[in-house]
Protein backbone atom coordinates (compact mmCIF):
# COMPACT_ATOMS: atom_id res chain seq x y z
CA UNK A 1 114.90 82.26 109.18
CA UNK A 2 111.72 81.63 107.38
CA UNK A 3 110.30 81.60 103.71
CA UNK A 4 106.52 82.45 103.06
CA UNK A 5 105.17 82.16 99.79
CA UNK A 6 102.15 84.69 98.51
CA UNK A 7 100.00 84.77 95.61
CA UNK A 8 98.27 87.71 94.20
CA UNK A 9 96.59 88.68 90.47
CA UNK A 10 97.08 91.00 88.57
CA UNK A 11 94.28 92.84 86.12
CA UNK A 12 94.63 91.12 83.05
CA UNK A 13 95.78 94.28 80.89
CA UNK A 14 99.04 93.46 78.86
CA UNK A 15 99.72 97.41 79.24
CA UNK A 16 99.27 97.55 83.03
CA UNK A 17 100.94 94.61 83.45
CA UNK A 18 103.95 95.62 81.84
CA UNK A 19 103.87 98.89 83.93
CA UNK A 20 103.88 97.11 86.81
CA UNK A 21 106.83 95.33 86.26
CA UNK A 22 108.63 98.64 85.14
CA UNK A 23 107.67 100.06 88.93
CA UNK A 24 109.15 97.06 89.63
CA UNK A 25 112.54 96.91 88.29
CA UNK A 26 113.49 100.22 90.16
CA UNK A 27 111.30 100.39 93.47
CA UNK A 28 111.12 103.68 95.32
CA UNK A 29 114.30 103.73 97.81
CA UNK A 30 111.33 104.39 100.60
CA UNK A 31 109.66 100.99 100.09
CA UNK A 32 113.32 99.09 99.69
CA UNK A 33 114.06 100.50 103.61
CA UNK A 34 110.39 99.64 104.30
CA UNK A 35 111.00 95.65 103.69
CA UNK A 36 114.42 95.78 105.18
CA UNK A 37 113.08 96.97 108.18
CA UNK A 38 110.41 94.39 108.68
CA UNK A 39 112.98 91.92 109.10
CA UNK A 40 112.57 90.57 105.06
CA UNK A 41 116.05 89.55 104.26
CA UNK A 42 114.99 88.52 100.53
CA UNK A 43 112.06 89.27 98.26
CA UNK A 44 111.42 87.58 95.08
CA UNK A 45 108.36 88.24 92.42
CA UNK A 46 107.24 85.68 89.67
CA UNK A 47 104.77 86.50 87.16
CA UNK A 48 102.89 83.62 84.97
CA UNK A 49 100.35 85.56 82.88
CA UNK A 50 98.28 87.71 85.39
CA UNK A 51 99.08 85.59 88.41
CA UNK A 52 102.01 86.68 90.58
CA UNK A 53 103.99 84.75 93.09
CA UNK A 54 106.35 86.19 96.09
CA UNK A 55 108.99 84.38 97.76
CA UNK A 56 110.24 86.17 101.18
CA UNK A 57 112.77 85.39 103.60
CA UNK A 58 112.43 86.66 106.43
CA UNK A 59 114.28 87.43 109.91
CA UNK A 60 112.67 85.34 113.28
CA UNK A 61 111.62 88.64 114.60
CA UNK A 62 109.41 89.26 111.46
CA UNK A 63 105.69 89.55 112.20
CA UNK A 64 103.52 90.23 109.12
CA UNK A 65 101.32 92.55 111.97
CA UNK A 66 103.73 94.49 113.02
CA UNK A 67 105.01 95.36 108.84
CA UNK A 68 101.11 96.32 108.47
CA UNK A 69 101.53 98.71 110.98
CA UNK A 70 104.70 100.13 110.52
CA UNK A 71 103.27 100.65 106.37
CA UNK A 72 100.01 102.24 107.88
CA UNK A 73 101.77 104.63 109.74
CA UNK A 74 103.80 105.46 106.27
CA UNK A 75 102.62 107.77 103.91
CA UNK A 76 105.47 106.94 101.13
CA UNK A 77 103.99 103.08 101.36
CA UNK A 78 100.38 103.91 101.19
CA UNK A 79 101.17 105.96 98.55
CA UNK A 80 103.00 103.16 96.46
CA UNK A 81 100.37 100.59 97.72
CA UNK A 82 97.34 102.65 96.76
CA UNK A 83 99.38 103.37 93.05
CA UNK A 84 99.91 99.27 93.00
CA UNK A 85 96.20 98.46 93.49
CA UNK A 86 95.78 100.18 89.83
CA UNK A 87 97.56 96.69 88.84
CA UNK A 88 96.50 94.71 91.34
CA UNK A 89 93.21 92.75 91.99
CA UNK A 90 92.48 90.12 95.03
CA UNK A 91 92.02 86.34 94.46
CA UNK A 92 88.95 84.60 95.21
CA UNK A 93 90.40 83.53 98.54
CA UNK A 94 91.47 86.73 99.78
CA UNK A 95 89.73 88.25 102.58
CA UNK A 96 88.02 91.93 102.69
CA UNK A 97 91.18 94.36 101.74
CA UNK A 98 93.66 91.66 101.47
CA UNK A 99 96.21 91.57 98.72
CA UNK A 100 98.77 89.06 98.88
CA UNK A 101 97.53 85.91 100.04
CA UNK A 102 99.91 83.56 101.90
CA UNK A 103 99.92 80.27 100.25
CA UNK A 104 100.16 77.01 102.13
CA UNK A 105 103.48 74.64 101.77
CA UNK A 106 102.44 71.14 100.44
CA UNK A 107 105.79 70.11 99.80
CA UNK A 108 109.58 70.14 100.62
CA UNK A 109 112.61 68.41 99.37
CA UNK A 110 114.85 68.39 101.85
C-alpha cells in the first residue's frame, strides 16, 4: 500500500468555498465507486483557508494513468470534475490542466 499527498487551491470566495465542502460531505454515489475502483482504499481532504490538502491510500495496482482514463471515459466524473473546477483553481506549480498536484515527502517518522 501507498500514501500520496496532493495539494490544490481553492478560489478564495468564503461562499464557494463553503459549497464546496457541502458537495463534499455527501459525494455523488458515481464518484465514491469511481475512487474505489482505482484501487484508493482511503481518501482524506484538509482545508486551511483556500488551500486544500488530500491524503490517499492506495492499492499496489493503483496507477494515477490508468484513474485518468477510466474518469475520461466517464461522463458522471467529468461532469462532477467540470462542476468542481467552479471551486477549484491550479497552483503555481501545476502543469497545463492539472489540478491536484502531488506533493513531495520530506519527512517520515517511522
Amino acid at each position: 500500500m501507498k500514501t500520496y499527498a496532493l495539494a490544490l487551491d481553492l478560489k478564495d470566495n468564503e461562499q464557494l468555498i463553503k459549497e464546496y465542502e457541502q458537495f463534499h460531505q455527501a459525494i455523488w454515489p458515481e464518484i465514491k465507486e469511481s475512487i474505489q475502483t482505482a484501487g484508493i482504499t482511503d481518501m482524506r481532504i484538509y482545508r486551511l483557508g483556500n488551500r486544500l490538502f488530500m491524503l490517499m491510500e492506495v492499492t499496489d495496482e493503483f496507477s494515477f494513468e490508468k484513474k485518468a482514463v477510466a474518469d475520461a471515459a466517464n461522463p458522471i466524473v467529468q461532469k462532477w470534475e467540470e462542476l468542481m473546477w467552479k471551486y477549484q483553481q491550479p497552483l503555481p506549480q501545476a502543469g497545463d490542466g492539472e489540478k491536484w498536484v502531488i506533493m513531495s515527502e520530506i519527512f517520515k517518522l517511522n
